[in-house]
PDB file of N, CA and C in Angstrom:
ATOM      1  N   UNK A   1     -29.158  33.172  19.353  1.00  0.00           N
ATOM      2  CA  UNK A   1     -29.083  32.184  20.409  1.00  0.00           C
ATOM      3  C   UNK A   1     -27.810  32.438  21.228  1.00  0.00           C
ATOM      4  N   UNK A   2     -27.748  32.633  22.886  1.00  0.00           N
ATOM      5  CA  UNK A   2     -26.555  33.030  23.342  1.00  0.00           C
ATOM      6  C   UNK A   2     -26.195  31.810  23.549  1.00  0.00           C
ATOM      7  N   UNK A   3     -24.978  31.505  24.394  1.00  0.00           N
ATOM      8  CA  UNK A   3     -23.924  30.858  24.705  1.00  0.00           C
ATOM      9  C   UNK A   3     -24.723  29.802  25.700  1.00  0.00           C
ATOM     10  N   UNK A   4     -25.436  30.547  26.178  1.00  0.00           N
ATOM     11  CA  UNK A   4     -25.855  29.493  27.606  1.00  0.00           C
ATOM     12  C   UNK A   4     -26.929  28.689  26.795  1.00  0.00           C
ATOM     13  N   UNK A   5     -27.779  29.059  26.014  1.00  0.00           N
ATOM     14  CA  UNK A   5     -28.564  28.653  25.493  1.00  0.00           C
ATOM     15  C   UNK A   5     -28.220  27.627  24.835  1.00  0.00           C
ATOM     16  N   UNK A   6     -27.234  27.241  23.472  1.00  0.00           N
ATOM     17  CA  UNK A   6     -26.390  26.391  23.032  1.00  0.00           C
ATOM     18  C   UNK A   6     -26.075  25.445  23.762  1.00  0.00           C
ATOM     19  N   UNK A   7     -25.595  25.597  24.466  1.00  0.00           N
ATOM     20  CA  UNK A   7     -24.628  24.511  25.189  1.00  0.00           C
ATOM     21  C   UNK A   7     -25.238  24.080  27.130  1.00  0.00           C
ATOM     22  N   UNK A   8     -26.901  24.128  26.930  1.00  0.00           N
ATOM     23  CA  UNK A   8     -27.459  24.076  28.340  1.00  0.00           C
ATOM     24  C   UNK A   8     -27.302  22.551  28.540  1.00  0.00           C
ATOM     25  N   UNK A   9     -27.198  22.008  27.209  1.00  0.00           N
ATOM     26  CA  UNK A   9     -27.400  20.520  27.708  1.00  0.00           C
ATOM     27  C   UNK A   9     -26.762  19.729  27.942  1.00  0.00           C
ATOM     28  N   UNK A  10     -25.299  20.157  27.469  1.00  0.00           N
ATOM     29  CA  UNK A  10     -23.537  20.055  28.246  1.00  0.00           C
ATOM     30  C   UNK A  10     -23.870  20.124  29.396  1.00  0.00           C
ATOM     31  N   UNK A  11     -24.203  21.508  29.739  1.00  0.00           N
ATOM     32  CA  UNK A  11     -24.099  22.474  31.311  1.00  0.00           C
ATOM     33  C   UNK A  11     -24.458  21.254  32.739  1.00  0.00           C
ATOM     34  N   UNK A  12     -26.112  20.675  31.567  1.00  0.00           N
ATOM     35  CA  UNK A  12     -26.323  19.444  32.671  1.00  0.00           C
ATOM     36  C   UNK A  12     -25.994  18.313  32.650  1.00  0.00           C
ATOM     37  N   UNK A  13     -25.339  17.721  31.373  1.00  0.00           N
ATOM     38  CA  UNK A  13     -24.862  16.776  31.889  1.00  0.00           C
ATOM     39  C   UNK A  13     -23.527  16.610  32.731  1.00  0.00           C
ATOM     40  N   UNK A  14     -22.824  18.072  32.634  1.00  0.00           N
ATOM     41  CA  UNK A  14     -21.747  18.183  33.896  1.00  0.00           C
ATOM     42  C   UNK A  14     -22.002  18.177  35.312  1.00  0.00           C
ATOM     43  N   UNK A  15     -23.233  18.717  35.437  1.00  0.00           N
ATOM     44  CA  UNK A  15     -23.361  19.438  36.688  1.00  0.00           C
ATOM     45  C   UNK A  15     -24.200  18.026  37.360  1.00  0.00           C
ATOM     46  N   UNK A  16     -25.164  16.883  36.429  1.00  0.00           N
ATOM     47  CA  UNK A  16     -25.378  15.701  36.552  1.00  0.00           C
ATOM     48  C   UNK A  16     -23.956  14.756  36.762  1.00  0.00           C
ATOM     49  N   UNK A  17     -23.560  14.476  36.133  1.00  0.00           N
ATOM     50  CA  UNK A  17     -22.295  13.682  36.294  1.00  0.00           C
ATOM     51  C   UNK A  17     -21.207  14.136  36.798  1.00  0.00           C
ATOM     52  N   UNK A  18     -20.988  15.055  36.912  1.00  0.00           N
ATOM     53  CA  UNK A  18     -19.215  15.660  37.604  1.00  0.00           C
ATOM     54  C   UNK A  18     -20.016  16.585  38.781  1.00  0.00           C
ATOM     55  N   UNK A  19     -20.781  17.713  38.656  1.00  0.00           N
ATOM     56  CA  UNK A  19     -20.955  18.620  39.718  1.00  0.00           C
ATOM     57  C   UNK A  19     -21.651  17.897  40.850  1.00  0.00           C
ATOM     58  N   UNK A  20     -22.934  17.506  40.914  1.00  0.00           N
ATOM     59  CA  UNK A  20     -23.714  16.988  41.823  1.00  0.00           C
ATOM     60  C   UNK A  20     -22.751  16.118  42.891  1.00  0.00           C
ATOM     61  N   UNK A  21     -22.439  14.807  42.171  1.00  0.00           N
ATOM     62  CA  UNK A  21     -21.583  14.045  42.834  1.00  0.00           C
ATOM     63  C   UNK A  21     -20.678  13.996  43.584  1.00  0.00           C
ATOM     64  N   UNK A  22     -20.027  15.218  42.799  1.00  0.00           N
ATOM     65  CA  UNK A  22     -18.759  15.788  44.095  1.00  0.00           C
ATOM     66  C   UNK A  22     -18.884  16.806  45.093  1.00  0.00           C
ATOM     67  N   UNK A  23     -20.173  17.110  44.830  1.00  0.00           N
ATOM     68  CA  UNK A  23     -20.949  18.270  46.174  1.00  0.00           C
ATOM     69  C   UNK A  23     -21.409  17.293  47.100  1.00  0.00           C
ATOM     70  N   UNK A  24     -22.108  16.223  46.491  1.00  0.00           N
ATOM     71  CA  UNK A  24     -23.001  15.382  47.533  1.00  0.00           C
ATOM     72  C   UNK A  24     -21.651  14.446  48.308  1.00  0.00           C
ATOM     73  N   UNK A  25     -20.305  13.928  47.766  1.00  0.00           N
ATOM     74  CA  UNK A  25     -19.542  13.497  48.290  1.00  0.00           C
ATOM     75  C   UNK A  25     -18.524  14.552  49.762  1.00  0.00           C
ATOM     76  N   UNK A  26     -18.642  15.615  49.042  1.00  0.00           N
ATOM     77  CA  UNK A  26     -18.072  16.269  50.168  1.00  0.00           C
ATOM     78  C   UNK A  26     -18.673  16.935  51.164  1.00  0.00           C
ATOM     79  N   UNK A  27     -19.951  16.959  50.881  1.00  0.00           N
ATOM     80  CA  UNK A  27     -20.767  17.319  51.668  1.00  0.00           C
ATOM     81  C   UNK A  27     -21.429  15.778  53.347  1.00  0.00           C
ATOM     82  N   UNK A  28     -21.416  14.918  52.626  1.00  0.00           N
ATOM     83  CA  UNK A  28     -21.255  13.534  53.336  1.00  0.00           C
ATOM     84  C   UNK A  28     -19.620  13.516  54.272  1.00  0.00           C
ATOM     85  N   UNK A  29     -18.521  13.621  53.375  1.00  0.00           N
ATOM     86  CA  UNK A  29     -17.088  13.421  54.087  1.00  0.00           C
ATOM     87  C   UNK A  29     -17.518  14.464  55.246  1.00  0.00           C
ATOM     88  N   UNK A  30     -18.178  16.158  54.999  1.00  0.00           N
ATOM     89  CA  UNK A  30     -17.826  16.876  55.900  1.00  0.00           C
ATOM     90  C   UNK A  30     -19.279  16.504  57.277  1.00  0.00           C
ATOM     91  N   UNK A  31     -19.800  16.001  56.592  1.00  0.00           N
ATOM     92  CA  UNK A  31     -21.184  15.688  57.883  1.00  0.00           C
ATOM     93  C   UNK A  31     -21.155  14.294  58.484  1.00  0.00           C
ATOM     94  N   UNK A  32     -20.324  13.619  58.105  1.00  0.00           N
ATOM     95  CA  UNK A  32     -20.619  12.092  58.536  1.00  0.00           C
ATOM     96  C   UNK A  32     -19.605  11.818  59.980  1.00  0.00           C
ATOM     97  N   UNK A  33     -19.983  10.401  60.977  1.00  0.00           N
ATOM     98  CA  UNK A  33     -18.623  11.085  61.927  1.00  0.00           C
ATOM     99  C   UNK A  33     -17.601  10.340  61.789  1.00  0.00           C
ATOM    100  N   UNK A  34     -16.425  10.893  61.916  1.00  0.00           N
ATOM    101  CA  UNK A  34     -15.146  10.255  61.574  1.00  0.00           C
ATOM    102  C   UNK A  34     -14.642   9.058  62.750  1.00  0.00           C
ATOM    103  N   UNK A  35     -15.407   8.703  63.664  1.00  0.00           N
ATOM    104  CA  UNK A  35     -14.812   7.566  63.916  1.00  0.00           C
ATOM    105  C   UNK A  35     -15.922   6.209  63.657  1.00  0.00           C
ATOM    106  N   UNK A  36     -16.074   5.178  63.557  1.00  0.00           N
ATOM    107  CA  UNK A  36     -16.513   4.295  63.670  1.00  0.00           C
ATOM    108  C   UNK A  36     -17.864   3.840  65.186  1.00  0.00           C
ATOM    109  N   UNK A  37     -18.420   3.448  64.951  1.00  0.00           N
ATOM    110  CA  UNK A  37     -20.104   3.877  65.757  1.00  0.00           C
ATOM    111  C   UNK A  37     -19.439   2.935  67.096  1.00  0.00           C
ATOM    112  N   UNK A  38     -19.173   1.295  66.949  1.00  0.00           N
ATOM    113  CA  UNK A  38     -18.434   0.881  67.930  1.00  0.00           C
ATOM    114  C   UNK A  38     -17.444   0.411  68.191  1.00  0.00           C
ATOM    115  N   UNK A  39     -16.477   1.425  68.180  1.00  0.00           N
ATOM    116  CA  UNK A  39     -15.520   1.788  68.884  1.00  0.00           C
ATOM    117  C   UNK A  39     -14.517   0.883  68.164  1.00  0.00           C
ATOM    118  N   UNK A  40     -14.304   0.390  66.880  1.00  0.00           N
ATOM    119  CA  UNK A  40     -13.522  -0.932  66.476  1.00  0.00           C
ATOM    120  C   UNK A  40     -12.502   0.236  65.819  1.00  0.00           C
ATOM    121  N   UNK A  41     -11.567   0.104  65.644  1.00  0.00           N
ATOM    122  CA  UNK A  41     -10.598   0.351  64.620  1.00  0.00           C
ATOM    123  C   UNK A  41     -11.076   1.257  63.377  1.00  0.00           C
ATOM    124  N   UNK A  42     -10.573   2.514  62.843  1.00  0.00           N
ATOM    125  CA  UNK A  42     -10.359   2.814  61.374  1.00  0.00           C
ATOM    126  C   UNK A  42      -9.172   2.632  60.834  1.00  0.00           C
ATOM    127  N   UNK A  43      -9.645   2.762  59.326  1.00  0.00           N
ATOM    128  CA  UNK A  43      -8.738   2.639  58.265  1.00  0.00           C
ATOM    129  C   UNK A  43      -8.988   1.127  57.697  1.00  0.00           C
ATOM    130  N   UNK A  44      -7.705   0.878  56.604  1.00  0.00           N
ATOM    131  CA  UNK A  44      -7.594  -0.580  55.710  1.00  0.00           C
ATOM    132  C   UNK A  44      -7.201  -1.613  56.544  1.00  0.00           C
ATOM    133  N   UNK A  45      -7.713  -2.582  56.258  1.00  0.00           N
ATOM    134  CA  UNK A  45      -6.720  -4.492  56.502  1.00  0.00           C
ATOM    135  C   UNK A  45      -6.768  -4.302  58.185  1.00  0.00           C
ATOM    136  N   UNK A  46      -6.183  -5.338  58.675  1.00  0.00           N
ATOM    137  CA  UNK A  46      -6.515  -6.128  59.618  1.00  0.00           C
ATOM    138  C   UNK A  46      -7.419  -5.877  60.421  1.00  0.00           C
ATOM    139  N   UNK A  47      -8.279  -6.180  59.638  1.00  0.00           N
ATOM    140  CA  UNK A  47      -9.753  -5.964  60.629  1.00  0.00           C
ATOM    141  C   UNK A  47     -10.631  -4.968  60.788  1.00  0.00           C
ATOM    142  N   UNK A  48     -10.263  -4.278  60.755  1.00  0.00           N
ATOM    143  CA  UNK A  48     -10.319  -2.449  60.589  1.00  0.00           C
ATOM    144  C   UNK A  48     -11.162  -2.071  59.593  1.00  0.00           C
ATOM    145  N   UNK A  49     -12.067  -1.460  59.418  1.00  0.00           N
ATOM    146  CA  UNK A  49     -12.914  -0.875  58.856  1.00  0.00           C
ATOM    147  C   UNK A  49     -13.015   1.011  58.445  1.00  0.00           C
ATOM    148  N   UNK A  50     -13.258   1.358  57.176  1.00  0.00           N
ATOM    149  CA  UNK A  50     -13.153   2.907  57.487  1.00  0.00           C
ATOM    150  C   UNK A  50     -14.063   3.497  58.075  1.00  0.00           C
ATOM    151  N   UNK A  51     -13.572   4.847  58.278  1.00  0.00           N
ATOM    152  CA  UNK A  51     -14.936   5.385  59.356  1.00  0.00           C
ATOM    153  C   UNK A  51     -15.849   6.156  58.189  1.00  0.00           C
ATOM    154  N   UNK A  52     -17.084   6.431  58.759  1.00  0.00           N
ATOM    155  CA  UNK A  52     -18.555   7.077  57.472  1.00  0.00           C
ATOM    156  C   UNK A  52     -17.814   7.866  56.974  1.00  0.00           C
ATOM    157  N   UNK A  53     -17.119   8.939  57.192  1.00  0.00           N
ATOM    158  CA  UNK A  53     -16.675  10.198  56.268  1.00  0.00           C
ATOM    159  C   UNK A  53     -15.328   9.700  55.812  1.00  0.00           C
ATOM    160  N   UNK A  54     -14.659   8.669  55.943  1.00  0.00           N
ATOM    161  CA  UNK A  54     -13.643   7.957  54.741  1.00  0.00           C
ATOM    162  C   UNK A  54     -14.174   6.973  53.954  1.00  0.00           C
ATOM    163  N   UNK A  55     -15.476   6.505  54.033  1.00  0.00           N
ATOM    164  CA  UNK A  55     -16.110   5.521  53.317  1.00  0.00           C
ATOM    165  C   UNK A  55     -16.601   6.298  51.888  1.00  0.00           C
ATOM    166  N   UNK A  56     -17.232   7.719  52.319  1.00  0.00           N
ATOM    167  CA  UNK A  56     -17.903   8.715  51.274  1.00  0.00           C
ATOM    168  C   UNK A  56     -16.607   8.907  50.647  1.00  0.00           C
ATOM    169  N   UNK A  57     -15.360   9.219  50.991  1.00  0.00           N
ATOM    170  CA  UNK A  57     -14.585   9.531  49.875  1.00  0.00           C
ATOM    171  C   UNK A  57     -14.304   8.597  49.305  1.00  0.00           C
ATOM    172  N   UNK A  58     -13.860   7.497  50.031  1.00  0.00           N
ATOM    173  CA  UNK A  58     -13.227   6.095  49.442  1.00  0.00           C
ATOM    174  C   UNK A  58     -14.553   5.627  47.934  1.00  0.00           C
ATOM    175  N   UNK A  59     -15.319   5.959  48.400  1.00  0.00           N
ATOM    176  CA  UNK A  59     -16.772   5.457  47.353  1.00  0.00           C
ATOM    177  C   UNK A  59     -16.674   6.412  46.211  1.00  0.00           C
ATOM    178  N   UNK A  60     -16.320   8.006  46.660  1.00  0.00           N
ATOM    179  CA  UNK A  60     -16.075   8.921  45.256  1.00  0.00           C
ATOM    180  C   UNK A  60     -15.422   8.534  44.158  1.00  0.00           C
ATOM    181  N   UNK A  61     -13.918   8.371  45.331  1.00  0.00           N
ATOM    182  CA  UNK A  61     -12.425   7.933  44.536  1.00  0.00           C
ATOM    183  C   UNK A  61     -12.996   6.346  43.543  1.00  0.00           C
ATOM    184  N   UNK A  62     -14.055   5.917  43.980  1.00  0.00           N
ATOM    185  CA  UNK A  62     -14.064   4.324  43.147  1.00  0.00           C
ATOM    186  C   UNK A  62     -15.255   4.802  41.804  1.00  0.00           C
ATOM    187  N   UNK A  63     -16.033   5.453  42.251  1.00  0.00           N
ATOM    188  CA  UNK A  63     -17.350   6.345  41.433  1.00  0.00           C
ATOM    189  C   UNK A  63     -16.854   7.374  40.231  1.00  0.00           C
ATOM    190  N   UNK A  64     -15.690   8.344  40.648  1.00  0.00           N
ATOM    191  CA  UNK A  64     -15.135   9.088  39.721  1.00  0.00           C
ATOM    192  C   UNK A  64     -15.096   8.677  38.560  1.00  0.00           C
ATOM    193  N   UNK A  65     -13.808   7.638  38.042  1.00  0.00           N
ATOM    194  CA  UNK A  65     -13.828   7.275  37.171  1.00  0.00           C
ATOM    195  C   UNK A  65     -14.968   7.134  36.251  1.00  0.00           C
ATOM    196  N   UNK A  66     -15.683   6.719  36.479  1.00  0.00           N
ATOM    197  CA  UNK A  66     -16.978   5.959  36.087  1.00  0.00           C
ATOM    198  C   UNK A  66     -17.480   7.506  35.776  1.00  0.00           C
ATOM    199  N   UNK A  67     -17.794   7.968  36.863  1.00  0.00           N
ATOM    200  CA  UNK A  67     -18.967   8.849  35.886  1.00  0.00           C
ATOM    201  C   UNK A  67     -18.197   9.806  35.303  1.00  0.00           C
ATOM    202  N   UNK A  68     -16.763  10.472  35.646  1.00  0.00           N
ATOM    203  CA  UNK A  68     -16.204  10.805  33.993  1.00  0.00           C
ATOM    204  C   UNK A  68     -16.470  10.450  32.748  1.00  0.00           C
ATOM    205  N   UNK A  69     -16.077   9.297  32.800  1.00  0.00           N
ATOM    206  CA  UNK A  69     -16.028   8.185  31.464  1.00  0.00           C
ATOM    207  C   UNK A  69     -17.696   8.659  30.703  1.00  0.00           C
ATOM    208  N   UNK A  70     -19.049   8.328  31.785  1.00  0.00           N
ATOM    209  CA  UNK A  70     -19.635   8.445  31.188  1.00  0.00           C
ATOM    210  C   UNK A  70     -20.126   9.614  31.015  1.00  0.00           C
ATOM    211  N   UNK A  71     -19.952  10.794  31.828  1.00  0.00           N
ATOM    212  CA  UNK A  71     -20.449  12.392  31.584  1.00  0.00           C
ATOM    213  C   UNK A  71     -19.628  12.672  30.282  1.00  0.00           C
ATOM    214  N   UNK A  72     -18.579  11.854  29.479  1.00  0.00           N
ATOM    215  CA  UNK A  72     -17.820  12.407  28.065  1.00  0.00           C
ATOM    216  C   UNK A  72     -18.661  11.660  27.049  1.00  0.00           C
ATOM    217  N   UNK A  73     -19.177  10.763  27.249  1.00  0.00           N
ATOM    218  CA  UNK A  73     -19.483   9.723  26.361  1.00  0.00           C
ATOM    219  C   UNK A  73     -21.045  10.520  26.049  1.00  0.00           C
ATOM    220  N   UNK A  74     -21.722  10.517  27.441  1.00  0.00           N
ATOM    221  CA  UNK A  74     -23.130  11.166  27.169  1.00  0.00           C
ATOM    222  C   UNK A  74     -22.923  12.674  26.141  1.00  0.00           C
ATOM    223  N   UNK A  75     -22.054  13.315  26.671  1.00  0.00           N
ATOM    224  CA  UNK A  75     -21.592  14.609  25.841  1.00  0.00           C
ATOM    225  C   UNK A  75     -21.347  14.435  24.584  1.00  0.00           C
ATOM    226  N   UNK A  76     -20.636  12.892  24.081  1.00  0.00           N
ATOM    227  CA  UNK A  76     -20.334  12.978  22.898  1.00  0.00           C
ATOM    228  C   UNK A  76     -21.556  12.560  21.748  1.00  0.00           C
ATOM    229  N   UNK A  77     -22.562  11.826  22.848  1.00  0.00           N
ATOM    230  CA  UNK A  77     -23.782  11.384  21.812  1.00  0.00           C
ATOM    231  C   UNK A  77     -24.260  12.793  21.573  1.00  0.00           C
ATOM    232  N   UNK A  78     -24.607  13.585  22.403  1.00  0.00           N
ATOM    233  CA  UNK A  78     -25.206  15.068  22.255  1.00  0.00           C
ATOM    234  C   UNK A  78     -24.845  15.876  21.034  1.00  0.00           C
ATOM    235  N   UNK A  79     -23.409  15.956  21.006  1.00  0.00           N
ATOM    236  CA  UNK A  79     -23.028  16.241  19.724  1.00  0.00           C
ATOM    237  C   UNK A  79     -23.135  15.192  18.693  1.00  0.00           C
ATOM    238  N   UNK A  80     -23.114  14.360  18.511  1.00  0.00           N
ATOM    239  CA  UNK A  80     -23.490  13.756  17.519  1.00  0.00           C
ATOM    240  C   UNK A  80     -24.954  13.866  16.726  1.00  0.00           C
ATOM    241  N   UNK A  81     -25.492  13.439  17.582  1.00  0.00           N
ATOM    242  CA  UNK A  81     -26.797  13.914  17.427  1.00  0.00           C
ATOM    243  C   UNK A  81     -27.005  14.782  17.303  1.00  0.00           C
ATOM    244  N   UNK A  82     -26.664  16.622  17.850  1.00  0.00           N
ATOM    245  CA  UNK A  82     -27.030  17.366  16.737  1.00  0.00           C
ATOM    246  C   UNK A  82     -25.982  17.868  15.418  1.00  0.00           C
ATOM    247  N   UNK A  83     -25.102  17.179  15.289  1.00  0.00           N
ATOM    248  CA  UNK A  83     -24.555  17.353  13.897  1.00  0.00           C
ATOM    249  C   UNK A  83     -25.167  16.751  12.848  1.00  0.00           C
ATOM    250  N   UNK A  84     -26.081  15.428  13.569  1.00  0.00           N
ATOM    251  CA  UNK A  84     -26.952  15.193  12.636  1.00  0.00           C
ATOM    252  C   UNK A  84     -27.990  15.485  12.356  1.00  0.00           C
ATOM    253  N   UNK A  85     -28.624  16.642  13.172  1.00  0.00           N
ATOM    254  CA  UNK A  85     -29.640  16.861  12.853  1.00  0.00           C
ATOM    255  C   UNK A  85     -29.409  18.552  12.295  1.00  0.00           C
ATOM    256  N   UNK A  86     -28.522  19.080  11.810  1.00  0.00           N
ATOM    257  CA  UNK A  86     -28.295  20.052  11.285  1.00  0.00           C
ATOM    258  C   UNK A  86     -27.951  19.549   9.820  1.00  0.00           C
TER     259      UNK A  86
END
């Protein structure tokens, strides 16, 4: 059994939880348009709103965490489960 074979189901839950997400986020920051549709203000507080391609990052930066946490946790049932089934 090679290497890739072993460990394919790591492979996806990275590329599910860490890879995808941060392709589809930067891929949004780089296509979305950076100012605001009418004409109001970007950025934080008084009033001001971010523009689409600071909203996609601002949403990563709040999303990250999260699906770290759970792309380790899903990884760790994986191994568990097959230590028990060996």
């Amino acid at each position: 059994m090679t290497w890739l074979q072993r460990n394919r189901s790591y492979l996806i839950v990275a590329a599910v939880f860490w890879i995808l997400p941060t392709v589809l986020a930067g891929i949004a920051h780089l296509t979305l348009p950076r100012t605001n549709r009418d004409g109001r203000c970007t950025g934080i507080g008084f009033g001001c709103t971010l523009a689409p391609a600071d909203m996609a990052l601002f949403l990563w930066y709040l999303a990250a965490p999260i699906l770290f946490v759970a792309g380790i946790v899903v990884m760790l049932i994986i191994g568990f489960v097959r230590h028990r089934r060996t």
